[in-house]
N, C-alpha and C. Protein backbone atom coordinates (compact mmCIF):
# COMPACT_ATOMS: atom_id res chain seq x y z
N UNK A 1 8.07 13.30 8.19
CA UNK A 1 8.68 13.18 6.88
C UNK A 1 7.63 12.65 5.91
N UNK A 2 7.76 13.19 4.50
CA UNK A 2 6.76 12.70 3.72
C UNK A 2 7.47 11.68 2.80
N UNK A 3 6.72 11.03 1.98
CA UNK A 3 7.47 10.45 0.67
C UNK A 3 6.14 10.48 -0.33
N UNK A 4 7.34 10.78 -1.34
CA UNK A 4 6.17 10.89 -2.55
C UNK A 4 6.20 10.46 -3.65
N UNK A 5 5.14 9.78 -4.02
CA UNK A 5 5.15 8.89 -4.91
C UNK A 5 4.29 9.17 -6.18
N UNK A 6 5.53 8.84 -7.23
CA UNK A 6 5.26 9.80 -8.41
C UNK A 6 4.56 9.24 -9.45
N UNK A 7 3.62 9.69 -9.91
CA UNK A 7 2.83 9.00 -11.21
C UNK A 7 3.79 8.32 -12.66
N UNK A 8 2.67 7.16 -12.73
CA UNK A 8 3.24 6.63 -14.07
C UNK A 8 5.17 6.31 -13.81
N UNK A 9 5.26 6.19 -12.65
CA UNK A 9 6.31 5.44 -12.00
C UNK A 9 6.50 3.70 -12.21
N UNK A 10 5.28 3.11 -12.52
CA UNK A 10 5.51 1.74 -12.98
C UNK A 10 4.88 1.32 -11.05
N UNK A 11 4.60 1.93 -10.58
CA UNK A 11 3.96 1.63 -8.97
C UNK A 11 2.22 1.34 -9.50
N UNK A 12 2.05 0.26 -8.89
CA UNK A 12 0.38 -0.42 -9.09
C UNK A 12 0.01 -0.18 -7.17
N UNK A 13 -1.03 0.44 -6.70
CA UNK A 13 -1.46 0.32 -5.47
C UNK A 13 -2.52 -0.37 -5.27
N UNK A 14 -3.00 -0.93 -4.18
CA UNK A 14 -3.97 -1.44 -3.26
C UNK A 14 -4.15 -0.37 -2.07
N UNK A 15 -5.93 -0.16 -1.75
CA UNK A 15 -6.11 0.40 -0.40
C UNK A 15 -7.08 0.27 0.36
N UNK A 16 -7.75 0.40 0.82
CA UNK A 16 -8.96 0.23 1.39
C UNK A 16 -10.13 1.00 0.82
N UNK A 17 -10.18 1.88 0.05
CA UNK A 17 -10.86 3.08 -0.64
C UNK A 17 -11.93 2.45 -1.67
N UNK A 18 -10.75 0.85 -2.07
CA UNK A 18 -11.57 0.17 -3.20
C UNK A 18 -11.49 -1.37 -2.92
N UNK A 19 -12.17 -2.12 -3.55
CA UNK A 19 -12.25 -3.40 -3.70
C UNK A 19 -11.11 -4.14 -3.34
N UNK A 20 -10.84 -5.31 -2.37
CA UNK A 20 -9.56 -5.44 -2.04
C UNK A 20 -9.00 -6.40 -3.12
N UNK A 21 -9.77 -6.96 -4.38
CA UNK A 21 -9.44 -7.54 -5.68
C UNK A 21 -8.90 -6.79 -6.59
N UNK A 22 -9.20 -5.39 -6.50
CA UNK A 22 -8.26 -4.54 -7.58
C UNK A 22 -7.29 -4.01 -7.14
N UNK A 23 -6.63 -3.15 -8.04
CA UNK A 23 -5.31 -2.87 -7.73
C UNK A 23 -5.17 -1.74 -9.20
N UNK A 24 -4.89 -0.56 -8.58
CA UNK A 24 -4.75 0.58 -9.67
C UNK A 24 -3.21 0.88 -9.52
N UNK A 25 -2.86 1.53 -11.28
CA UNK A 25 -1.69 2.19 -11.05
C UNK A 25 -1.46 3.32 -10.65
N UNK A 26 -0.47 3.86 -10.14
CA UNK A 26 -0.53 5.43 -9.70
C UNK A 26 -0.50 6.28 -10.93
N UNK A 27 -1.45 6.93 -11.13
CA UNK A 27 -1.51 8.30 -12.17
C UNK A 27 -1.51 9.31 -11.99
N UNK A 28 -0.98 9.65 -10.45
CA UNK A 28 -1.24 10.97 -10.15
C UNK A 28 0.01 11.03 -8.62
N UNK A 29 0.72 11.74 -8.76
CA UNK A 29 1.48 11.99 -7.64
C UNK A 29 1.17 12.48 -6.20
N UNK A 30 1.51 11.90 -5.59
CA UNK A 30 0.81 11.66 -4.06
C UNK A 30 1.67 11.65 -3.27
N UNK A 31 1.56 11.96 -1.99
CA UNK A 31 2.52 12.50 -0.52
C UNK A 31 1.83 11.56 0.29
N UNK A 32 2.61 10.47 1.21
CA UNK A 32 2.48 9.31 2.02
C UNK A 32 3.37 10.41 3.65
N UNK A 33 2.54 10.68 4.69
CA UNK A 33 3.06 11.23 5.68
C UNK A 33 3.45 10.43 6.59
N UNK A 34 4.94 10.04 7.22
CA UNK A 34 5.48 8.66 7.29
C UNK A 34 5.34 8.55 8.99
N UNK A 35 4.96 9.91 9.45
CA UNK A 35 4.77 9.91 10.64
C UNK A 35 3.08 9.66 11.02
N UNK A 36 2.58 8.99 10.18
CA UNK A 36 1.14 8.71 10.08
C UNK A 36 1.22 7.08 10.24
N UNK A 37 1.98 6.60 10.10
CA UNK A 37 2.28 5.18 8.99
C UNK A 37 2.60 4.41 11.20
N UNK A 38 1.74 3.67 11.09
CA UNK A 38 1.97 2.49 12.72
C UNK A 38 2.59 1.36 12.29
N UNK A 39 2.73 1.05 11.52
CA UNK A 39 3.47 -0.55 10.43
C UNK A 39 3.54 -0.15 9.62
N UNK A 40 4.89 -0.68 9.21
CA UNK A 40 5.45 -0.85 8.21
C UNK A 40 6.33 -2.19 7.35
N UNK A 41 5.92 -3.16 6.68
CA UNK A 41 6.22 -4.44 6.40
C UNK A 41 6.49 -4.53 4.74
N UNK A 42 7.50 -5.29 4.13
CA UNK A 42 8.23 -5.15 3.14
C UNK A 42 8.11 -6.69 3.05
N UNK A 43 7.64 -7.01 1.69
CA UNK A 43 7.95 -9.06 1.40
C UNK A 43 7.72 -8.91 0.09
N UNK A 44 7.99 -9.87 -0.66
CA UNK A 44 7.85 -10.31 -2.01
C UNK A 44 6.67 -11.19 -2.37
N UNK A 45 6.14 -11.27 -3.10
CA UNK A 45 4.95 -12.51 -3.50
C UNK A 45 6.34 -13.55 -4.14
N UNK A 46 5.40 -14.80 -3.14
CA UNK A 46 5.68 -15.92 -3.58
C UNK A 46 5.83 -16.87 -4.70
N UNK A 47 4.17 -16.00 -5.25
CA UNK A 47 3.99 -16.70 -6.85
C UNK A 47 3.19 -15.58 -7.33
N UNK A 48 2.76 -15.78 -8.53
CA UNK A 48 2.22 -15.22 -9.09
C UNK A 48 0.90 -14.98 -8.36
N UNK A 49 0.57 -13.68 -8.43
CA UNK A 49 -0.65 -13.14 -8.06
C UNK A 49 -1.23 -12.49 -9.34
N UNK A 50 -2.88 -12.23 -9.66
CA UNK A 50 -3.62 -11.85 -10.40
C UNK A 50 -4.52 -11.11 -9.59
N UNK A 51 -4.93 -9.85 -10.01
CA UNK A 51 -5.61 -9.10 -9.36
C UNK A 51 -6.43 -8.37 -10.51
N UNK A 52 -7.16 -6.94 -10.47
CA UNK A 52 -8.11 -6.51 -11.34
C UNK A 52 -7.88 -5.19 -11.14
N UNK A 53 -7.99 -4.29 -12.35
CA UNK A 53 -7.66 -2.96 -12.68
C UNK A 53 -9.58 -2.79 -12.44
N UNK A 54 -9.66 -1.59 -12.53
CA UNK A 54 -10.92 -1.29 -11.82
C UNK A 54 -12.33 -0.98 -12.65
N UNK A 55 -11.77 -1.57 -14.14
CA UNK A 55 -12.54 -2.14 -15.72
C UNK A 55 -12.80 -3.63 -15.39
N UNK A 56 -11.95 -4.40 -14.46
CA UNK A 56 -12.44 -6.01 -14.47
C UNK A 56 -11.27 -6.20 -14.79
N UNK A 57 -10.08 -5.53 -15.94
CA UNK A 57 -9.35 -6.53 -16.85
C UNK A 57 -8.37 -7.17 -15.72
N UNK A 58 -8.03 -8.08 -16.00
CA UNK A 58 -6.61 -9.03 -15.05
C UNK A 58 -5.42 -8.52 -15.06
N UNK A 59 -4.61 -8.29 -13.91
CA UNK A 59 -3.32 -7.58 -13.69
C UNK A 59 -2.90 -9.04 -13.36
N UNK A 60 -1.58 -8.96 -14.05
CA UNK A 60 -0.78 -10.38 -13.36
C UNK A 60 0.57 -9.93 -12.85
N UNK A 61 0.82 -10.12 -11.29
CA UNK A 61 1.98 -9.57 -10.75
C UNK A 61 2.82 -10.90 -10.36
N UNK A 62 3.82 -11.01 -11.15
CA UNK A 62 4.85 -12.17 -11.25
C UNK A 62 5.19 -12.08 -10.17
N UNK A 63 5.93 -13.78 -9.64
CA UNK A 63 6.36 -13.78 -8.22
C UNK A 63 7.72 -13.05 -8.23
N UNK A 64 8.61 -12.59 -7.04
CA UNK A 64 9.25 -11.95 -7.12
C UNK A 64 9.23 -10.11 -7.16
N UNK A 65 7.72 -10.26 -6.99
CA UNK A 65 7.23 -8.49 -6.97
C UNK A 65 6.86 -8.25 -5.62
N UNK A 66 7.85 -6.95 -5.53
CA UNK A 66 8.62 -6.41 -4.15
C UNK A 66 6.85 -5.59 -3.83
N UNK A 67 6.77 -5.76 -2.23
CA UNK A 67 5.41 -5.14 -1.90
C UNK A 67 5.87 -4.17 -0.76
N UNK A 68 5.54 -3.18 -0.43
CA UNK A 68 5.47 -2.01 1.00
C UNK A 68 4.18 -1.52 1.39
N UNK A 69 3.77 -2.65 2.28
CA UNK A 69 2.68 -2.65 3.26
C UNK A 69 2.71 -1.23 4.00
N UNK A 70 2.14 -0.52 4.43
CA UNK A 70 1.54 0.80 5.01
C UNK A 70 0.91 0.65 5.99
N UNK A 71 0.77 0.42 7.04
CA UNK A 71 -0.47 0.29 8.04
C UNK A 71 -0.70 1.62 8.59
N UNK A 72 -1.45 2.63 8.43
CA UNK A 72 -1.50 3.86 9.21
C UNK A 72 -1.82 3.77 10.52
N UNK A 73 -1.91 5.07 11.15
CA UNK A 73 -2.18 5.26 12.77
C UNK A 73 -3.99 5.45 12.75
N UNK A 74 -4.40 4.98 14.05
CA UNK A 74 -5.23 5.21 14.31
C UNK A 74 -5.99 6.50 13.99
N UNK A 75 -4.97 7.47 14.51
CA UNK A 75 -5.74 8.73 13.86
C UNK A 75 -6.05 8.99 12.39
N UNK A 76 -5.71 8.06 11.43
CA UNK A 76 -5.87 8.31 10.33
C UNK A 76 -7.02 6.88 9.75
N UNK A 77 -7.97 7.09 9.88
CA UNK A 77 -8.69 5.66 10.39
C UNK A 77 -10.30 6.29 9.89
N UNK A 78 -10.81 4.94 9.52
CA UNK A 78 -12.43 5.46 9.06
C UNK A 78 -13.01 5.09 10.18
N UNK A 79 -13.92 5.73 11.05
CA UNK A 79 -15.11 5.89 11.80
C UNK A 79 -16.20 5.06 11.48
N UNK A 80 -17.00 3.87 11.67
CA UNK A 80 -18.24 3.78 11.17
C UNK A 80 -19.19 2.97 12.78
N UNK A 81 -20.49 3.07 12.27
CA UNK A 81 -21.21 2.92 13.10
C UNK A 81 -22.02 1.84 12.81
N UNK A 82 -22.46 0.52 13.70
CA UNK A 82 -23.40 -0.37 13.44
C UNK A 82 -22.50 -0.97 12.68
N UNK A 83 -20.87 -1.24 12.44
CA UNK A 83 -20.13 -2.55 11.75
C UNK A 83 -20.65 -3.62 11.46
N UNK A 84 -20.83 -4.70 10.91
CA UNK A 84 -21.16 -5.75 10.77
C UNK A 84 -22.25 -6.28 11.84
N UNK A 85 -23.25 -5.49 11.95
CA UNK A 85 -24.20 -4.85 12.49
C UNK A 85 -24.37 -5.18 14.23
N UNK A 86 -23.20 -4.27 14.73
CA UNK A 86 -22.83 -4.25 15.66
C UNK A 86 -22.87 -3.13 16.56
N UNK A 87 -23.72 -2.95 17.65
CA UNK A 87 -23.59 -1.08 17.79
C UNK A 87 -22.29 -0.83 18.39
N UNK A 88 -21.96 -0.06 18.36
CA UNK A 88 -21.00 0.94 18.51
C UNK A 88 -20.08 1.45 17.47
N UNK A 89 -18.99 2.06 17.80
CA UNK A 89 -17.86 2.57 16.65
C UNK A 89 -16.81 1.71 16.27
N UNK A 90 -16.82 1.28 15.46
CA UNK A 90 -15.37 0.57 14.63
C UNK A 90 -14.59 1.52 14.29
N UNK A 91 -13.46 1.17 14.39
CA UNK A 91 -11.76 1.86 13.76
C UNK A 91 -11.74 1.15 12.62
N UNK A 92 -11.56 1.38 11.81
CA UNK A 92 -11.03 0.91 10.31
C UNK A 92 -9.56 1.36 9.84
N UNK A 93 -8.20 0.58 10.25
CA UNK A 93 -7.37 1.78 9.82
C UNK A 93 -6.69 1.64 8.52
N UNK A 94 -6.60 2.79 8.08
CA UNK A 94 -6.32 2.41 6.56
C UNK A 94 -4.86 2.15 6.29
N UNK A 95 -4.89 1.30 5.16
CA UNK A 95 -3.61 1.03 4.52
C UNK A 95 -3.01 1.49 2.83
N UNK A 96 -2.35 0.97 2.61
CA UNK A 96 -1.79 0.95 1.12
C UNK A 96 -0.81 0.02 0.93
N UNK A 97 -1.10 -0.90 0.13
CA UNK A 97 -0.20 -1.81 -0.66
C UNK A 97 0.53 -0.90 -1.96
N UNK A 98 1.67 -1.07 -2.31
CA UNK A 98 2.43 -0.74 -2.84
C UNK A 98 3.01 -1.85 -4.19
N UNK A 99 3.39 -1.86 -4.76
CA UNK A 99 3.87 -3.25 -5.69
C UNK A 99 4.59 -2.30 -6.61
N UNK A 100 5.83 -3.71 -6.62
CA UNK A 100 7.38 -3.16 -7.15
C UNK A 100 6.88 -3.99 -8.20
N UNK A 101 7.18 -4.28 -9.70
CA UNK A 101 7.60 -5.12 -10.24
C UNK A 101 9.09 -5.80 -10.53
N UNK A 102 9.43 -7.20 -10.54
CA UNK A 102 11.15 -6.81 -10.49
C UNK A 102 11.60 -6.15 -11.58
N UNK A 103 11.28 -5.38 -12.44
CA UNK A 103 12.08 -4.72 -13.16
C UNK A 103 12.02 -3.46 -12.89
N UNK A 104 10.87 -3.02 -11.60
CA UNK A 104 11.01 -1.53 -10.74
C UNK A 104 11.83 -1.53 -9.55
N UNK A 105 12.48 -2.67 -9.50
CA UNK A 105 12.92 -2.68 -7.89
C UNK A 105 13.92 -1.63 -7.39
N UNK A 106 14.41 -0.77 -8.32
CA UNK A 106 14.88 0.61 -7.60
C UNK A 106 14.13 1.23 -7.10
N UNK A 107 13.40 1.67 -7.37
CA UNK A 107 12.01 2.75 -6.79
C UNK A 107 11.96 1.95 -5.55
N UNK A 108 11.53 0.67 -5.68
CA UNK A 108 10.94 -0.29 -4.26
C UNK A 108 12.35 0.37 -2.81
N UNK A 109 13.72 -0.09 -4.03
CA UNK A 109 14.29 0.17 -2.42
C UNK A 109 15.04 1.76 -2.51
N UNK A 110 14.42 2.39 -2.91
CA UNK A 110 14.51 3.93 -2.46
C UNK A 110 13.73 4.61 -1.40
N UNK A 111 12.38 3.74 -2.02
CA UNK A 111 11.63 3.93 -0.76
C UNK A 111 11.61 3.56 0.64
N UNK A 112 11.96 2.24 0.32
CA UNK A 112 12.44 1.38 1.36
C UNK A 112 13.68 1.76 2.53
N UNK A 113 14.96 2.13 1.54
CA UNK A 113 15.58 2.73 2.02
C UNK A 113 15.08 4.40 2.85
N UNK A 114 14.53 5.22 2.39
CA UNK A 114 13.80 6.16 3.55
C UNK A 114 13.20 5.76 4.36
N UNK A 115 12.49 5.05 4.50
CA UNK A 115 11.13 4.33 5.79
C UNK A 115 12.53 3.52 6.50
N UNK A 116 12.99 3.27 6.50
CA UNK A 116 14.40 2.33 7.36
C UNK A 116 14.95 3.22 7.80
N UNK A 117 15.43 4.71 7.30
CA UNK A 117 16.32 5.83 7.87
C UNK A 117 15.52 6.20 9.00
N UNK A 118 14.14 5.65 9.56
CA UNK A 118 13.52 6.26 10.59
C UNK A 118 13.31 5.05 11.68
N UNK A 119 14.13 4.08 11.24
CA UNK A 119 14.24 2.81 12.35
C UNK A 119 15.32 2.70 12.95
N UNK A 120 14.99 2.48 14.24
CA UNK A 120 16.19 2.18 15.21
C UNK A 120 16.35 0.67 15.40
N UNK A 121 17.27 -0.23 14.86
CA UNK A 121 17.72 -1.59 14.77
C UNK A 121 18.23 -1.66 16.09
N UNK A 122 17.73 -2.26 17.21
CA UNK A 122 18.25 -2.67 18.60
C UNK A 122 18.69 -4.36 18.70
């Protein structure tokens, strides 16, 4: 199953692609393949967090802003060699932070609500 996440939705992401201090908004509509996804974790910030758009300027994400952690599968994972100058191969697996603001928190649990339709509560 995919989910897709639509530009200029009021969604700010985090990923591994970039600086783990910034944080861009989505401008462009994108397909998350959910059968890719090994974790999946949902929490709120505590307090206020400040982070950086990818000019420097300061993003301030009030506490109470809904987050959907991504952890992908291995197979979807960066390769590198000599890590922290170490021989062999590192797994890197990638993620995506997500951020609701509370005045987006529908979107947050729409999504939310799909990624749960694929959990079995035992």
């Amino acid at each position: 199953m995919f989910i897709k996440i639509k530009k200029n939705s009021g969604i700010s992401m985090q990923h591994n692609g970039i600086d783990k201090r910034h944080i861009v908004p989505v401008t462009s509509n994108f397909l998350l393949n959910l059968d890719q996804v090994a974790e999946a974790s949902f929490y709120t910030l505590k307090e206020t967090k400040i982070s950086y758009d990818l000019e420097g300027h300061p993003i301030e994400f009030p506490m109470h802003t809904a987050v959907v952690h991504l952890q992908m599968s291995y197979l979807y994972a960066l390769y590198t060699e000599d890590h922290n100058k170490r021989k062999g191969r590192m797994a890197e697996r990638q993620y995506y932070k997500l951020f609701f603001r509370p005045e987006n928190l529908d979107s947050y649990q729409e999504l939310r609500q799909a990624i749960e339709t694929q959990v079995a509560n035992l």
